[in-house]
PDB file of N, CA and C in Angstrom:
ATOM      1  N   UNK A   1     -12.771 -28.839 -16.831  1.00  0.00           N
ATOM      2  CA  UNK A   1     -11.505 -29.082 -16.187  1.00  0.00           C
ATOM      3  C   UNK A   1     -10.602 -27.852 -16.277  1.00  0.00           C
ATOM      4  N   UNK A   2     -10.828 -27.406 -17.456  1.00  0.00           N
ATOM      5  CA  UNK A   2     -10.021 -25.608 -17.544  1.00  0.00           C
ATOM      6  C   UNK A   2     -10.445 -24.703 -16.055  1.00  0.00           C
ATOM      7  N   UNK A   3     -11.445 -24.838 -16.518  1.00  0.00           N
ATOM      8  CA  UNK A   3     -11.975 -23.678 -15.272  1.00  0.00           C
ATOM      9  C   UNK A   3     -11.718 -24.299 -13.918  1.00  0.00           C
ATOM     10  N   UNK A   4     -11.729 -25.469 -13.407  1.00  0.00           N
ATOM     11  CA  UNK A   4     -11.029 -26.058 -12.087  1.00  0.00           C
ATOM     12  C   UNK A   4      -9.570 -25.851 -11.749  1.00  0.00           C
ATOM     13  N   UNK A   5      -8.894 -26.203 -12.744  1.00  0.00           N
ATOM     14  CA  UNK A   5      -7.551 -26.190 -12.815  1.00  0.00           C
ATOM     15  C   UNK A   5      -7.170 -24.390 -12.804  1.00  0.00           C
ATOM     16  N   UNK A   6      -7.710 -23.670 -13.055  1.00  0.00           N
ATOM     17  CA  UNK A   6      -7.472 -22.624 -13.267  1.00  0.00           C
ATOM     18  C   UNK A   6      -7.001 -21.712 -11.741  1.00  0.00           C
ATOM     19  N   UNK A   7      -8.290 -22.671 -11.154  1.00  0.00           N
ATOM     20  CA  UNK A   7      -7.917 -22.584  -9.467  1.00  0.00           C
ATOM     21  C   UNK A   7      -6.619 -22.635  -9.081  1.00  0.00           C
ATOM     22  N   UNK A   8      -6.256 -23.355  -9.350  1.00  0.00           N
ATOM     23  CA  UNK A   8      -4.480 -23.988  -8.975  1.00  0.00           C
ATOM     24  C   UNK A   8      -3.682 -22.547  -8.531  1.00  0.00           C
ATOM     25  N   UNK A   9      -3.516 -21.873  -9.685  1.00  0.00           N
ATOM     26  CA  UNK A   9      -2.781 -20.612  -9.645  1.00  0.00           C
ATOM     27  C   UNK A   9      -3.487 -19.430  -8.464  1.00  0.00           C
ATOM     28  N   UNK A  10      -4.358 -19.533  -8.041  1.00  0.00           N
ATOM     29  CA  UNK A  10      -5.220 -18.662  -6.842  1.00  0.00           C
ATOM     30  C   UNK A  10      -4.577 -19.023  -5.283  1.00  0.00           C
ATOM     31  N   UNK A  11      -4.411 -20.635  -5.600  1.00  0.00           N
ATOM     32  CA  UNK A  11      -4.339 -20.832  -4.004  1.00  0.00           C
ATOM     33  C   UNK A  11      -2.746 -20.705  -3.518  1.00  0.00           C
ATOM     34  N   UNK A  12      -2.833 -19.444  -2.627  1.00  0.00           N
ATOM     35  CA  UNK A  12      -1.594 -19.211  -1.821  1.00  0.00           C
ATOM     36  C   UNK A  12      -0.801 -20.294  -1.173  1.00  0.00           C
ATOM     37  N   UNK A  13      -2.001 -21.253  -0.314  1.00  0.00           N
ATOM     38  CA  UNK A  13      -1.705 -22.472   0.503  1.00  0.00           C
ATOM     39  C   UNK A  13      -0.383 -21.584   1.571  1.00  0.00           C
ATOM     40  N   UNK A  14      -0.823 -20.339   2.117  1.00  0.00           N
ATOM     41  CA  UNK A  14      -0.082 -20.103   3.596  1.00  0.00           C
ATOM     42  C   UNK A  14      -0.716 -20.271   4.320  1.00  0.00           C
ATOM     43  N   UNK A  15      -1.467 -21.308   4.511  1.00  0.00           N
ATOM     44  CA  UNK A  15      -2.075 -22.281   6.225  1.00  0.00           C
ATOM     45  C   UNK A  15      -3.728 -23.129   5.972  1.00  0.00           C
ATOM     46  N   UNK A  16      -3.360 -23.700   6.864  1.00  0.00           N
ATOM     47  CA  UNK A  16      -4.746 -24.724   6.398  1.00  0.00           C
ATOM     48  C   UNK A  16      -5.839 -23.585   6.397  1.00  0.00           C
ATOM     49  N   UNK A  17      -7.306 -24.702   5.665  1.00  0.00           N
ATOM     50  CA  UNK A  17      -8.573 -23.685   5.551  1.00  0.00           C
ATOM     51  C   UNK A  17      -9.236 -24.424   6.764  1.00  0.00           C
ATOM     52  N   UNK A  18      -9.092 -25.046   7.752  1.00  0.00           N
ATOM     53  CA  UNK A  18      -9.425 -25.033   8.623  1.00  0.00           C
ATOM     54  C   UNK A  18      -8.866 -24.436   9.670  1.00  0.00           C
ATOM     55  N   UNK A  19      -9.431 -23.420  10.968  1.00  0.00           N
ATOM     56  CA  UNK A  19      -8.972 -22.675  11.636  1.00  0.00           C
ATOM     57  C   UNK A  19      -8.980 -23.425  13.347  1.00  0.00           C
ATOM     58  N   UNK A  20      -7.887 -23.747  13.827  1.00  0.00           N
ATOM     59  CA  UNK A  20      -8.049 -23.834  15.109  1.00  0.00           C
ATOM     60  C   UNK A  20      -9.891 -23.614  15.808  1.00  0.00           C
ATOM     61  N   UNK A  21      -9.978 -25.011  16.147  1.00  0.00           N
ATOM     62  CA  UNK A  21     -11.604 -24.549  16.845  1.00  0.00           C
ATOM     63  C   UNK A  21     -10.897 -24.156  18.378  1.00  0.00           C
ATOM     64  N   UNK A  22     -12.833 -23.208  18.646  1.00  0.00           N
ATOM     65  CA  UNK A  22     -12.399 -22.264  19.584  1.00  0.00           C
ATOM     66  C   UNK A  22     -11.768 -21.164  19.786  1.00  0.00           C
ATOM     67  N   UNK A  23     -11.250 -20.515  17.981  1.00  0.00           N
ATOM     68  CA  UNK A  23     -10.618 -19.351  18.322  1.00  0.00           C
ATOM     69  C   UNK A  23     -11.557 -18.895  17.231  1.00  0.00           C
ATOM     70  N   UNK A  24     -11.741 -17.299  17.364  1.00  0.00           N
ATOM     71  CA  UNK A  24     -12.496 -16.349  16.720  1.00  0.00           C
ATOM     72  C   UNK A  24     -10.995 -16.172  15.307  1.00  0.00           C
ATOM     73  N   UNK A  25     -11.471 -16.889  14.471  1.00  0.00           N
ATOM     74  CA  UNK A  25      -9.904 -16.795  13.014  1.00  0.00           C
ATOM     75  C   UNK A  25     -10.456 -16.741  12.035  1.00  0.00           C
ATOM     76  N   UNK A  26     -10.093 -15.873  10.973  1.00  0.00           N
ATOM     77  CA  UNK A  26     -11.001 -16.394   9.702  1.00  0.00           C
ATOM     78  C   UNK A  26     -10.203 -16.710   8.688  1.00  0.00           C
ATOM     79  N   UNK A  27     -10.249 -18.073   7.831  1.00  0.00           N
ATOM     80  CA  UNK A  27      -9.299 -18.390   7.153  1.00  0.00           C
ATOM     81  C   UNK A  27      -9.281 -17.456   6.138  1.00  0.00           C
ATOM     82  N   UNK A  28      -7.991 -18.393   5.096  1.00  0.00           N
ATOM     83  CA  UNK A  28      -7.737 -17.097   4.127  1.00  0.00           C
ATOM     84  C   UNK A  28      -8.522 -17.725   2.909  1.00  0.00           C
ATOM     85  N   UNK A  29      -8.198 -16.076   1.837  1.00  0.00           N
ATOM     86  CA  UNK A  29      -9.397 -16.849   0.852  1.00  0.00           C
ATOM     87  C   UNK A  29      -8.920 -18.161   0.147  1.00  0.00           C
ATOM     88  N   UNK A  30      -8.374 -18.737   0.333  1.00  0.00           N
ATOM     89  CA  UNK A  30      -8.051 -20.504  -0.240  1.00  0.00           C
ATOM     90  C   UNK A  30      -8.873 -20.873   0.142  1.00  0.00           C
ATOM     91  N   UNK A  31      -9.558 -20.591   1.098  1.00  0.00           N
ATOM     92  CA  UNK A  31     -10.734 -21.829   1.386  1.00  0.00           C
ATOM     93  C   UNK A  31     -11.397 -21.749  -0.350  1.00  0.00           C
ATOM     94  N   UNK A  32     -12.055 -20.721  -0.471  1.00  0.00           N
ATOM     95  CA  UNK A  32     -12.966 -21.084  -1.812  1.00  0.00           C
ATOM     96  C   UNK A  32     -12.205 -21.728  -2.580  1.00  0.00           C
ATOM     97  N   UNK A  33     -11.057 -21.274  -3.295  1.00  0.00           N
ATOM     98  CA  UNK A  33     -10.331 -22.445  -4.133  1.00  0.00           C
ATOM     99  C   UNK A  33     -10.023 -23.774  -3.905  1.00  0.00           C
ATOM    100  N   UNK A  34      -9.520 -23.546  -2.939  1.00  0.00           N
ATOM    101  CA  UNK A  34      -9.035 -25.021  -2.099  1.00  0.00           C
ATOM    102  C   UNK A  34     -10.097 -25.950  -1.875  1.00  0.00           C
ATOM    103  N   UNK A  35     -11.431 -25.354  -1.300  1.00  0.00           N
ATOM    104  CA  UNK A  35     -12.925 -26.254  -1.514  1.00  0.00           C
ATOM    105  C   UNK A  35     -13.067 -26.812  -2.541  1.00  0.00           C
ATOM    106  N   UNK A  36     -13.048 -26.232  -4.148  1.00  0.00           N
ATOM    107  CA  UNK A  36     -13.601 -26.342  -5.464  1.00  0.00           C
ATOM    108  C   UNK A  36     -12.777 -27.638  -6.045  1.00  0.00           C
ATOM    109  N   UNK A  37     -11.148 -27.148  -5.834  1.00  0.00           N
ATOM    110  CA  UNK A  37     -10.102 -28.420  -5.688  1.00  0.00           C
ATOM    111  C   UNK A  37     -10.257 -29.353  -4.921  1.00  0.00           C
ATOM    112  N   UNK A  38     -10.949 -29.046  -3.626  1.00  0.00           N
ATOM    113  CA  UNK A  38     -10.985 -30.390  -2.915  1.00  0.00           C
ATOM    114  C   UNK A  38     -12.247 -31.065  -3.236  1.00  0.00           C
ATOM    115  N   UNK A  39     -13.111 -30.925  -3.149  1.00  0.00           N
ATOM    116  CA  UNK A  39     -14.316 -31.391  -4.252  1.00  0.00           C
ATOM    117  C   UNK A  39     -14.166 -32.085  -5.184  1.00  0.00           C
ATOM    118  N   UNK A  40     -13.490 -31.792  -6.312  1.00  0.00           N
ATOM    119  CA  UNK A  40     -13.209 -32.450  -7.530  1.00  0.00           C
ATOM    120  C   UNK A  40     -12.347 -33.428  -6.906  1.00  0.00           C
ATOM    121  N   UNK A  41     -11.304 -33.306  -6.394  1.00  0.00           N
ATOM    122  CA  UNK A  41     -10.652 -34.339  -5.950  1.00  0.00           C
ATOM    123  C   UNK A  41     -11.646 -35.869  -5.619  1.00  0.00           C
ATOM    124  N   UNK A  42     -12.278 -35.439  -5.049  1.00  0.00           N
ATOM    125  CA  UNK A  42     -12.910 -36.319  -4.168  1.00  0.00           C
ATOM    126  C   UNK A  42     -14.295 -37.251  -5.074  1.00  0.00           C
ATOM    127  N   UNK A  43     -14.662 -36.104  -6.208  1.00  0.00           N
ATOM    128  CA  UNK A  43     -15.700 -36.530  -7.565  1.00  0.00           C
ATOM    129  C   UNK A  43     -14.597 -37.456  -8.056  1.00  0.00           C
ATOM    130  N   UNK A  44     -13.150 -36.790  -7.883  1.00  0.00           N
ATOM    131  CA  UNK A  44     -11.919 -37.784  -9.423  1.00  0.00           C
ATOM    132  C   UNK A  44     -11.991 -39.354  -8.523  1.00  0.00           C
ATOM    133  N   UNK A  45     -11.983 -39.057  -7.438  1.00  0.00           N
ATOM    134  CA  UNK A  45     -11.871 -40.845  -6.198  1.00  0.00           C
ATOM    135  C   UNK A  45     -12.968 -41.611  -6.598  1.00  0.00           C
ATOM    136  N   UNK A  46     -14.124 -40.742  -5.795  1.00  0.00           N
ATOM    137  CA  UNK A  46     -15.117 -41.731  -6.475  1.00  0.00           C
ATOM    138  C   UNK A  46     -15.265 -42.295  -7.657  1.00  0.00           C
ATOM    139  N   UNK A  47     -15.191 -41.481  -8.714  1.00  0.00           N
ATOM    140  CA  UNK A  47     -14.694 -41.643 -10.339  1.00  0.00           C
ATOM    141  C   UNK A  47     -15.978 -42.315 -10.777  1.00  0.00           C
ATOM    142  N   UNK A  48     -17.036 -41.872 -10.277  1.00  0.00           N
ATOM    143  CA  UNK A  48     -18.662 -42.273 -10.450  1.00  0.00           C
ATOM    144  C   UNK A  48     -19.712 -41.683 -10.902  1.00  0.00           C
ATOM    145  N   UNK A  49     -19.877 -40.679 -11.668  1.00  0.00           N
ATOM    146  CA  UNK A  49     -20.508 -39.914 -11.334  1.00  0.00           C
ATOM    147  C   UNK A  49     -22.287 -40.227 -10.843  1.00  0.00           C
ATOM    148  N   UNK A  50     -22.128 -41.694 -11.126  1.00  0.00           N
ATOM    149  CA  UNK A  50     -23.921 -42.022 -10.878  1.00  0.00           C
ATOM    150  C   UNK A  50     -23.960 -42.085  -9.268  1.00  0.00           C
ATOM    151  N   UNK A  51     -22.604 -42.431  -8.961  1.00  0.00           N
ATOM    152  CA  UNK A  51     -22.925 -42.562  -6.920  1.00  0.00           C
ATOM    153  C   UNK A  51     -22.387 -40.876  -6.588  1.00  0.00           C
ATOM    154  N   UNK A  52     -21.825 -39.788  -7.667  1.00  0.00           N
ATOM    155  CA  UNK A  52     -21.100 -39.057  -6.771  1.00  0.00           C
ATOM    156  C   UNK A  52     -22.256 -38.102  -6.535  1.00  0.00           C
ATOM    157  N   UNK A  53     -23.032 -37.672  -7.440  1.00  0.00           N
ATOM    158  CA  UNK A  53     -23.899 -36.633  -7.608  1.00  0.00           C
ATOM    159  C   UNK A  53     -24.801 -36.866  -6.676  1.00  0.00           C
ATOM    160  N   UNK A  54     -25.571 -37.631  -6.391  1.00  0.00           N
ATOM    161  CA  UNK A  54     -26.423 -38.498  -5.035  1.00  0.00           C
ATOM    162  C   UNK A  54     -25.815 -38.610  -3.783  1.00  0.00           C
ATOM    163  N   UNK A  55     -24.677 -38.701  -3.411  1.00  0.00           N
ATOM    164  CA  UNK A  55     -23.878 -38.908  -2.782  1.00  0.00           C
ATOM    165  C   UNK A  55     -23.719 -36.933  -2.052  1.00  0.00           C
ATOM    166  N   UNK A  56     -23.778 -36.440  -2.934  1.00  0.00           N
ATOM    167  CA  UNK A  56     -23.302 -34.457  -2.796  1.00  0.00           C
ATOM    168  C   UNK A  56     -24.744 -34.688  -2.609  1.00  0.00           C
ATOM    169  N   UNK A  57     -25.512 -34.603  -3.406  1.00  0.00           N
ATOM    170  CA  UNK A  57     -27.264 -34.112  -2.566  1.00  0.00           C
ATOM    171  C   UNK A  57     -27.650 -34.847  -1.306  1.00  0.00           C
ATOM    172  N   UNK A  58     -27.152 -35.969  -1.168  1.00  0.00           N
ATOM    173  CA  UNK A  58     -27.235 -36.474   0.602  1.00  0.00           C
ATOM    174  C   UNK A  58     -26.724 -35.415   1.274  1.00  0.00           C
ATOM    175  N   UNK A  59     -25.494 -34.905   1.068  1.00  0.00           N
ATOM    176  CA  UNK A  59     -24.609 -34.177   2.187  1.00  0.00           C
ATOM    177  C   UNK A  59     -25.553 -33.023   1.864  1.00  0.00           C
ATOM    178  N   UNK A  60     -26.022 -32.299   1.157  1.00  0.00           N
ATOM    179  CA  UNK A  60     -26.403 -31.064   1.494  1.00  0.00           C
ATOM    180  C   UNK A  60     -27.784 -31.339   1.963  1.00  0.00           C
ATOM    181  N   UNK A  61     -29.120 -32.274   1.391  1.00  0.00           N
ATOM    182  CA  UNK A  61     -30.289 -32.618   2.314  1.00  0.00           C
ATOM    183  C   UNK A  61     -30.042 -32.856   3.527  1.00  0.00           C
ATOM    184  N   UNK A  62     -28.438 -33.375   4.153  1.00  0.00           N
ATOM    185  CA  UNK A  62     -28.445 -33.772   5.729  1.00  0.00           C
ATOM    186  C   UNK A  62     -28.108 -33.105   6.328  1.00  0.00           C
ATOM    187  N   UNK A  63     -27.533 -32.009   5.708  1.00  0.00           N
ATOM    188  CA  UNK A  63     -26.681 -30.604   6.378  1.00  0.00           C
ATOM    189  C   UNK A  63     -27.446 -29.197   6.281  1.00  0.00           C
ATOM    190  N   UNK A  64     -27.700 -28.947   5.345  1.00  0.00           N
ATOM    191  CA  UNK A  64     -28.647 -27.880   4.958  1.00  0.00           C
ATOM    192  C   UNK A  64     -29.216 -27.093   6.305  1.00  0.00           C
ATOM    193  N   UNK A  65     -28.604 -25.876   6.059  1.00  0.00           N
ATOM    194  CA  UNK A  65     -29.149 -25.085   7.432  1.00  0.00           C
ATOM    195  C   UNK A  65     -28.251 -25.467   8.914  1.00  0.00           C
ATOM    196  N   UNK A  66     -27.170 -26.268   8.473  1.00  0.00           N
ATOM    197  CA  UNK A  66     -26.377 -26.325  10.183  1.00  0.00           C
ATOM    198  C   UNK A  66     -24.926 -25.865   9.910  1.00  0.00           C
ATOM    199  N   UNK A  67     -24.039 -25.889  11.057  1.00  0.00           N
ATOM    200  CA  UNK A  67     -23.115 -25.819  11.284  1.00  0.00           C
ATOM    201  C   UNK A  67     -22.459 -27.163  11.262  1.00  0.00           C
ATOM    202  N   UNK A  68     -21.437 -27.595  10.397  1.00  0.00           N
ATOM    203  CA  UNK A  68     -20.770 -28.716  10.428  1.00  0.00           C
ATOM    204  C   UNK A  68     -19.342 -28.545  10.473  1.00  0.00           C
ATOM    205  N   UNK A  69     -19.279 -29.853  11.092  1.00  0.00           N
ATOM    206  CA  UNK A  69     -17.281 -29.921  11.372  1.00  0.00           C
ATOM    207  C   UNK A  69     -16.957 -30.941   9.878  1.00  0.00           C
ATOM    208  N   UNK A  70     -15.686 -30.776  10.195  1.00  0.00           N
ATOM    209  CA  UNK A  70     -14.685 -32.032   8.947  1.00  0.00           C
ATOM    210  C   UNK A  70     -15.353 -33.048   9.057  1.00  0.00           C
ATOM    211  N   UNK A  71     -14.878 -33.333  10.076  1.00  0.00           N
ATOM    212  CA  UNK A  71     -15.012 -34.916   9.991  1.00  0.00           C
ATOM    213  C   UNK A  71     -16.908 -35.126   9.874  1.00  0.00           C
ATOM    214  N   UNK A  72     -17.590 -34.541   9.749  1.00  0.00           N
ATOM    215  CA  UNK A  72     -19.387 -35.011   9.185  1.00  0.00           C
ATOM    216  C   UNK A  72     -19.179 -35.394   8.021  1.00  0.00           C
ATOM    217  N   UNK A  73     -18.726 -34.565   7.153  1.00  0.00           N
ATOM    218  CA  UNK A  73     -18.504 -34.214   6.081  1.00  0.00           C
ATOM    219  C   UNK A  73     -17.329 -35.597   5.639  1.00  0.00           C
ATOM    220  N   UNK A  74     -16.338 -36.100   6.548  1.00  0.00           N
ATOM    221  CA  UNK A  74     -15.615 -36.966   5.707  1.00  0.00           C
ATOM    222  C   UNK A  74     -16.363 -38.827   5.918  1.00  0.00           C
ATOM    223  N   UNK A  75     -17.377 -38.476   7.322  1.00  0.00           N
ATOM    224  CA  UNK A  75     -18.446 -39.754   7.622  1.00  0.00           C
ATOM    225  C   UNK A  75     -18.839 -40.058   6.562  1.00  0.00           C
ATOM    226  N   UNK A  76     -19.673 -38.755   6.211  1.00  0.00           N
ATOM    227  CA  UNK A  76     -20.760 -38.830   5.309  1.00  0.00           C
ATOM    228  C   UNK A  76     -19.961 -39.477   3.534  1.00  0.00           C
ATOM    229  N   UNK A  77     -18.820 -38.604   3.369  1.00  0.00           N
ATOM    230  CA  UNK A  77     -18.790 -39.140   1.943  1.00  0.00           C
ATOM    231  C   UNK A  77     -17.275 -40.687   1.794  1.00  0.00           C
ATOM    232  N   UNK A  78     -17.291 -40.788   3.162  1.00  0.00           N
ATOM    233  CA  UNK A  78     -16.364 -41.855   3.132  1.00  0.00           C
ATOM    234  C   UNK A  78     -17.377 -43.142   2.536  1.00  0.00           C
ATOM    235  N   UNK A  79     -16.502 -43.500   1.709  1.00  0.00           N
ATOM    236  CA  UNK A  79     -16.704 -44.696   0.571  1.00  0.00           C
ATOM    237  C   UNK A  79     -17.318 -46.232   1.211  1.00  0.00           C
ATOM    238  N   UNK A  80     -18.380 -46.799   0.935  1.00  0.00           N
ATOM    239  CA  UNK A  80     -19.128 -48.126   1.278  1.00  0.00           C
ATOM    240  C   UNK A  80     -17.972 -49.235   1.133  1.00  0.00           C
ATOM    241  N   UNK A  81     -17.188 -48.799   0.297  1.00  0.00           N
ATOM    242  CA  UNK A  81     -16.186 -49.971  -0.291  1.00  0.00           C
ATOM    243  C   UNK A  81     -14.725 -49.575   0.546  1.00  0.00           C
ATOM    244  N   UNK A  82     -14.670 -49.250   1.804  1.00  0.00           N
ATOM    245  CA  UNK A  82     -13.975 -49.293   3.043  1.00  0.00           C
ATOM    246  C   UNK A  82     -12.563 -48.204   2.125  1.00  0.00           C
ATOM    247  N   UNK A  83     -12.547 -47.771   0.822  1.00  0.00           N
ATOM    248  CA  UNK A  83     -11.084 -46.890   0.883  1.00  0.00           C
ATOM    249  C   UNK A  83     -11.106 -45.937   1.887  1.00  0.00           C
ATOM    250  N   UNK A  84      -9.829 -45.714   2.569  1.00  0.00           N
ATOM    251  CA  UNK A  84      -9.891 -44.440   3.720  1.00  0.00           C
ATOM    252  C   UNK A  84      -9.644 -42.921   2.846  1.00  0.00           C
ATOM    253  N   UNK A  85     -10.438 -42.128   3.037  1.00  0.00           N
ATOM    254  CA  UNK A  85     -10.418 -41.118   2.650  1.00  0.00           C
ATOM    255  C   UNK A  85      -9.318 -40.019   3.721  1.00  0.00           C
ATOM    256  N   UNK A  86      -9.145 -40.184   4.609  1.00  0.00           N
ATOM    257  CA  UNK A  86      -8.295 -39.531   5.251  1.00  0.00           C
ATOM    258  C   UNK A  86      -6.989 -38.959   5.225  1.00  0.00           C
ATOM    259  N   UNK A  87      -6.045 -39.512   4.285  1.00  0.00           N
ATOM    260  CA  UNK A  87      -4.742 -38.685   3.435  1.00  0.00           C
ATOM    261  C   UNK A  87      -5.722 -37.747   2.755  1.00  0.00           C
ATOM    262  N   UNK A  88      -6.493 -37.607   1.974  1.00  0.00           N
ATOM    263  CA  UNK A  88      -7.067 -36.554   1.274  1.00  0.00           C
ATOM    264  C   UNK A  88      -7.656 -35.297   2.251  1.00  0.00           C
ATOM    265  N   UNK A  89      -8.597 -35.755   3.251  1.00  0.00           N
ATOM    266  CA  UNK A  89      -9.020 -35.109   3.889  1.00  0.00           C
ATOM    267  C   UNK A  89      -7.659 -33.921   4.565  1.00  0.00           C
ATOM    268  N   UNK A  90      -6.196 -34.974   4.836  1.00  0.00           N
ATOM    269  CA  UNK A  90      -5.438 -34.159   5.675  1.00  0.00           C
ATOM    270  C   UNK A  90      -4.564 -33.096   5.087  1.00  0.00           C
ATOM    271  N   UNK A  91      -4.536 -33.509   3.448  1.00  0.00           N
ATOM    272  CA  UNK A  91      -3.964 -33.062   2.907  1.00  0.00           C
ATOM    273  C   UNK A  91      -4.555 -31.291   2.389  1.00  0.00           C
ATOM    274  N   UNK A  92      -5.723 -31.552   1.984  1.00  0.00           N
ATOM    275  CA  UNK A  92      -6.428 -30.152   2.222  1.00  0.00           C
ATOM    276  C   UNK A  92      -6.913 -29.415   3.285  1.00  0.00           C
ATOM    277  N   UNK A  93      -7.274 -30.367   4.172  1.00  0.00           N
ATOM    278  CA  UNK A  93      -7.668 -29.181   6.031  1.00  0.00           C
ATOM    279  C   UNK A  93      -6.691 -28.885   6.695  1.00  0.00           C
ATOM    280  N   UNK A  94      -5.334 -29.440   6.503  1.00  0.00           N
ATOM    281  CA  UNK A  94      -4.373 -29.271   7.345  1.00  0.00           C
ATOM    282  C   UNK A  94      -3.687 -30.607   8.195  1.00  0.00           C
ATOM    283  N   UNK A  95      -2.570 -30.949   7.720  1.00  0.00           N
ATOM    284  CA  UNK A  95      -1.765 -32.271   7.921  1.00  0.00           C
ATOM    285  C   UNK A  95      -2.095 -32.354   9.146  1.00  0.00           C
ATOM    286  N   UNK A  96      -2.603 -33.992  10.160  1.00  0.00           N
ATOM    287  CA  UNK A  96      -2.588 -34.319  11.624  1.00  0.00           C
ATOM    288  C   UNK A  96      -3.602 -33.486  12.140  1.00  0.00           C
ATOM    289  N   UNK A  97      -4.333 -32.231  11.857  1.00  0.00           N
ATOM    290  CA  UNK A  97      -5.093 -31.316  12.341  1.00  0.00           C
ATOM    291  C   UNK A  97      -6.604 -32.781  12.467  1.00  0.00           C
ATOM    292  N   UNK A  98      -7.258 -32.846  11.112  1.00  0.00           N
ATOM    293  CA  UNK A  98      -8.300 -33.870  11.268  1.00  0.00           C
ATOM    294  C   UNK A  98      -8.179 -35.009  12.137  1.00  0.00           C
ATOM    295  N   UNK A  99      -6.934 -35.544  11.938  1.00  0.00           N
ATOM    296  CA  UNK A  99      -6.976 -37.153  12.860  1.00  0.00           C
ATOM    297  C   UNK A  99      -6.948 -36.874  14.180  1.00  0.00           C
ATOM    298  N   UNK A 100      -6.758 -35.261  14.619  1.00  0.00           N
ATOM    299  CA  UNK A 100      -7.113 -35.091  15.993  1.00  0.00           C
ATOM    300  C   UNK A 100      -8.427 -35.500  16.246  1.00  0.00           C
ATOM    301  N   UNK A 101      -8.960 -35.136  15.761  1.00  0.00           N
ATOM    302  CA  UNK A 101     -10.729 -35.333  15.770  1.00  0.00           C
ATOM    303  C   UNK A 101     -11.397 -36.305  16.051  1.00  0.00           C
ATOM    304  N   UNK A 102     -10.771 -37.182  15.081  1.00  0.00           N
ATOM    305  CA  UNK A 102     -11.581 -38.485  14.632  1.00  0.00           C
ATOM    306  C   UNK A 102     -10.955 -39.368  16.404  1.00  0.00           C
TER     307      UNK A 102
END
């Protein structure tokens, strides 16, 4: 938890880590922090670790080798037990940006 939290102090948070699709942009480096934080976040929700770890090797056996958008990624680890994951999702890709999508 030291070394996660440690993140905290890295991330600038001057603009989402998702970039307008369709434009040639490259986010800033928050994405890596902001990923590592958003990750754990999402291990602290589930608060499982017997469904979370299985749950992360699905997403990378189903992804592995492609190009993926947000929202695969929020299909895939949105919860059997109907909580909406979507304040979380918006809160790290960029507020209203995801629910365009969906």
């Amino acid at each position: 938890m030291k070394y996660i939290n440690a993140y905290k102090k890295k991330v600038k948070n001057d603009r989402p880590i998702i970039t307008t699709r369709g434009t040639n942009a490259e986010p800033s480096q928050d994405q890596y922090f902001k990923g590592a934080l958003f990750i754990n976040t999402l291990r602290s929700i589930v608060n499982d670790d017997a469904k979370w770890w299985p749950m992360l090797r699905g997403y990378y056996q189903k992804y592995k080798y492609q190009n993926i958008m947000t929202e695969d990624i929020h299909q895939l680890l949105q919860p059997a037990d109907g909580d909406d994951l979507t304040p979380v999702f918006d809160q790290y890709c960029g507020i209203l940006r995801f629910r365009r999508w969906s």
